[in-house]
C-alpha atoms as a PDB file:
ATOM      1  CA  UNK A   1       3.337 -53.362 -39.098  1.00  0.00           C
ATOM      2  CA  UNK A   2       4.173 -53.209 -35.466  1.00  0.00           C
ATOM      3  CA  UNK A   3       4.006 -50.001 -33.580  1.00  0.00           C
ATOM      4  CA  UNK A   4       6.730 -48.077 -32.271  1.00  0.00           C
ATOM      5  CA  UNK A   5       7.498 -48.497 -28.418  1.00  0.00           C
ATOM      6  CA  UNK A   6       5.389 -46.153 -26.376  1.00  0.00           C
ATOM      7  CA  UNK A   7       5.214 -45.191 -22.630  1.00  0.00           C
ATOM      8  CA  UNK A   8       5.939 -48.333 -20.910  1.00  0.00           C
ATOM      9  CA  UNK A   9       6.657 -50.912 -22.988  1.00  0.00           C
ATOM     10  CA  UNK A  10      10.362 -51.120 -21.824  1.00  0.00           C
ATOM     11  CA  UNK A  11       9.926 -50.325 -18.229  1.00  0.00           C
ATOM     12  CA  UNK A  12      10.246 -54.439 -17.418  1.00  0.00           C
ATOM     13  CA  UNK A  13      13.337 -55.047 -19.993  1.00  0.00           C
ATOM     14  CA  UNK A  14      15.060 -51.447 -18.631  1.00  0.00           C
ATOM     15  CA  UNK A  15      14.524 -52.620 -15.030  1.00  0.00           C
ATOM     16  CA  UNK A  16      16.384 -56.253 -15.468  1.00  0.00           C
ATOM     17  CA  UNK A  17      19.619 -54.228 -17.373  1.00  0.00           C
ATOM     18  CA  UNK A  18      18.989 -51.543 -14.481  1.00  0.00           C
ATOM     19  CA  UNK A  19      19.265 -54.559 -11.855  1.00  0.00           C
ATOM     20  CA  UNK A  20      22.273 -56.151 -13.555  1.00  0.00           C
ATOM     21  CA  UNK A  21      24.143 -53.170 -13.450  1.00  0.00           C
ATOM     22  CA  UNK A  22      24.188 -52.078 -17.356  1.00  0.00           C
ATOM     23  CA  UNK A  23      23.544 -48.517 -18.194  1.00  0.00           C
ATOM     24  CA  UNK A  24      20.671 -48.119 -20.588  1.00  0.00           C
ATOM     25  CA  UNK A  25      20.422 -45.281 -23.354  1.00  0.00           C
ATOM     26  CA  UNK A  26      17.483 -45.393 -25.546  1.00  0.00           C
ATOM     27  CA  UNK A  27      17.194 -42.676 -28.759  1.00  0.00           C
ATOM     28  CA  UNK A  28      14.049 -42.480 -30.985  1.00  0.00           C
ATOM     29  CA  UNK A  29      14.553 -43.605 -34.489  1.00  0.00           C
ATOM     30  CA  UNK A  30      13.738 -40.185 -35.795  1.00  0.00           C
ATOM     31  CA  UNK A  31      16.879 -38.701 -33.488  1.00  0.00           C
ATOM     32  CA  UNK A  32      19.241 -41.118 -34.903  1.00  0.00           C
ATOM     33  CA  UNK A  33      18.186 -40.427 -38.210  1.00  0.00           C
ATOM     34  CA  UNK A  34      18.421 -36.974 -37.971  1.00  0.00           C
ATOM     35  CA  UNK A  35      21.048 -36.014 -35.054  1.00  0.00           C
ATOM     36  CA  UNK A  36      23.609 -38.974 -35.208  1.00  0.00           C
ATOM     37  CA  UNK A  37      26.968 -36.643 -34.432  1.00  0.00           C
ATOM     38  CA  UNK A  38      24.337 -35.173 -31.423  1.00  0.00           C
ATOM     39  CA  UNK A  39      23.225 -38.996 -30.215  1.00  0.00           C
ATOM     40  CA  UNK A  40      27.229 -39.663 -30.370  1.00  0.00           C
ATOM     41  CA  UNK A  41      27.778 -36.942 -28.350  1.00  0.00           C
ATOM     42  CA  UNK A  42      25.121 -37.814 -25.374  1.00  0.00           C
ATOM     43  CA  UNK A  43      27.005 -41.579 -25.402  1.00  0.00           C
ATOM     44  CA  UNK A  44      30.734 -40.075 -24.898  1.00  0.00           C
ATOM     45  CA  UNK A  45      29.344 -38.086 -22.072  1.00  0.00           C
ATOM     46  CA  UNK A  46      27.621 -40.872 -20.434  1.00  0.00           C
ATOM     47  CA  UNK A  47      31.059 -43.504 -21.313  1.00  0.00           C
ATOM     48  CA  UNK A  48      32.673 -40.376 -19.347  1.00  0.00           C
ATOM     49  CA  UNK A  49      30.752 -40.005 -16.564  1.00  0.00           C
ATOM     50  CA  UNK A  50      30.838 -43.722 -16.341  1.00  0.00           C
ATOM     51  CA  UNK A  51      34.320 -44.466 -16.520  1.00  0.00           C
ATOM     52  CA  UNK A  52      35.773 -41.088 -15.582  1.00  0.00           C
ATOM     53  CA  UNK A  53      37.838 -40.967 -18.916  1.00  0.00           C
ATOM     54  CA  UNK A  54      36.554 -37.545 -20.335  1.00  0.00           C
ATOM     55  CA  UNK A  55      39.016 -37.630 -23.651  1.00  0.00           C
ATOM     56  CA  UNK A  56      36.385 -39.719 -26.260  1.00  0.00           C
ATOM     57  CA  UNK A  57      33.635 -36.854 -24.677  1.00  0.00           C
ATOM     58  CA  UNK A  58      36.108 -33.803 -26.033  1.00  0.00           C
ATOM     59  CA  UNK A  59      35.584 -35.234 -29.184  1.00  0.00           C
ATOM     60  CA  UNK A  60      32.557 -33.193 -29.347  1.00  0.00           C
ATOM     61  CA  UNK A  61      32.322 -30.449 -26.943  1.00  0.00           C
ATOM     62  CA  UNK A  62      31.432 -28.699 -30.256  1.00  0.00           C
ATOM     63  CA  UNK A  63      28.110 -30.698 -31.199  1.00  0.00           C
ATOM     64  CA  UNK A  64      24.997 -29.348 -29.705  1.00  0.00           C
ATOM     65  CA  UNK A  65      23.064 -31.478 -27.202  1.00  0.00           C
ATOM     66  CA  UNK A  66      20.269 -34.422 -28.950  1.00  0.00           C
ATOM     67  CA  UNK A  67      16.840 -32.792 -28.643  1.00  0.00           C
ATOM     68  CA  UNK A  68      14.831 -34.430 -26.103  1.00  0.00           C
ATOM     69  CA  UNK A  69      11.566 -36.062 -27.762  1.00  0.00           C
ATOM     70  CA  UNK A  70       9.024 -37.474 -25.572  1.00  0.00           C
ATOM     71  CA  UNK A  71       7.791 -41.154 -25.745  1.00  0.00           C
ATOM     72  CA  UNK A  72       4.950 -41.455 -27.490  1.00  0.00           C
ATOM     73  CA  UNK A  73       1.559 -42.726 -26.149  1.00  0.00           C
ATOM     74  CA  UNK A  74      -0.189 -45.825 -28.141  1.00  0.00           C
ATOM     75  CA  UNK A  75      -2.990 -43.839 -28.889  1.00  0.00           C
ATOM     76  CA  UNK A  76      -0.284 -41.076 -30.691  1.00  0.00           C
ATOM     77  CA  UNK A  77       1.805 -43.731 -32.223  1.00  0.00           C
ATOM     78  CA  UNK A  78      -1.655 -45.091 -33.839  1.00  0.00           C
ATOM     79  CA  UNK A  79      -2.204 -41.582 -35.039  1.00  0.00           C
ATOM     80  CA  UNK A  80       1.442 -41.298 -36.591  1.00  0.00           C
ATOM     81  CA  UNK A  81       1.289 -44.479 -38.403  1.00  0.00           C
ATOM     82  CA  UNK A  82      -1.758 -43.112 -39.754  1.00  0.00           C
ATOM     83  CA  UNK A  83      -0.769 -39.782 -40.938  1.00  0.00           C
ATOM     84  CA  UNK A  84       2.845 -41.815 -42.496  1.00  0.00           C
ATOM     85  CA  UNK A  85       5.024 -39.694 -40.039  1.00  0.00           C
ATOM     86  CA  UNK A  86       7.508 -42.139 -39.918  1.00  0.00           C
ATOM     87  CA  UNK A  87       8.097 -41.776 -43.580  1.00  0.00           C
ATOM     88  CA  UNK A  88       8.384 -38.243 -43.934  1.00  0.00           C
ATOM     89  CA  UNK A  89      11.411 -38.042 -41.702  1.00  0.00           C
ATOM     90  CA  UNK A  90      13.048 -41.413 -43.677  1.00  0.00           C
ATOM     91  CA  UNK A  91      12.328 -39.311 -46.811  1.00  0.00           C
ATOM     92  CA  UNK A  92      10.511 -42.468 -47.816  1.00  0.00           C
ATOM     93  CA  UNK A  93       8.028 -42.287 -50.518  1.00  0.00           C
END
């Protein structure tokens, strides 16, 4: 099984969307799992700020911000895997 993305591992494909003008937004699996309304609510604010157009970001001026999580090292990813992290939050058994 392949390890999650850690510190770094997009830098090269963020820069080329970076360079070509897109806007990147990246979530962790576990926030989109567990805060989906709050991940919505962090894209309508960028699609706002973007495109000036605050009515789809109004939509949820009631949903509290996504936490922040930080990116993971490989070394703390190893340990995860390990310790079955990633199926404790899936509610996999």
């Amino acid at each position: 099984m392949r390890l999650p993305c850690c510190i770094g591992d997009d830098d090269y494909r963020n820069k080329c969307f970076l360079d070509a003008g897109w806007v990147v937004i990246r979530f962790a699996e576990e926030q989109v799992v567990n805060q989906p309304v709050r991940c919505c609510r962090f894209i309508a604010n960028v699609l706002a700020k973007v495109t000036g157009n605050t009515a789809i970001n109004k939509q949820f001026a009631d949903v509290l911000p996504v936490t922040p999580m930080k990116q993971w090292s490989r070394r703390h990813a190893t340990s995860l895997k390990k310790k079955k992290y990633r199926q404790r939050y899936l509610s996999v058994t």
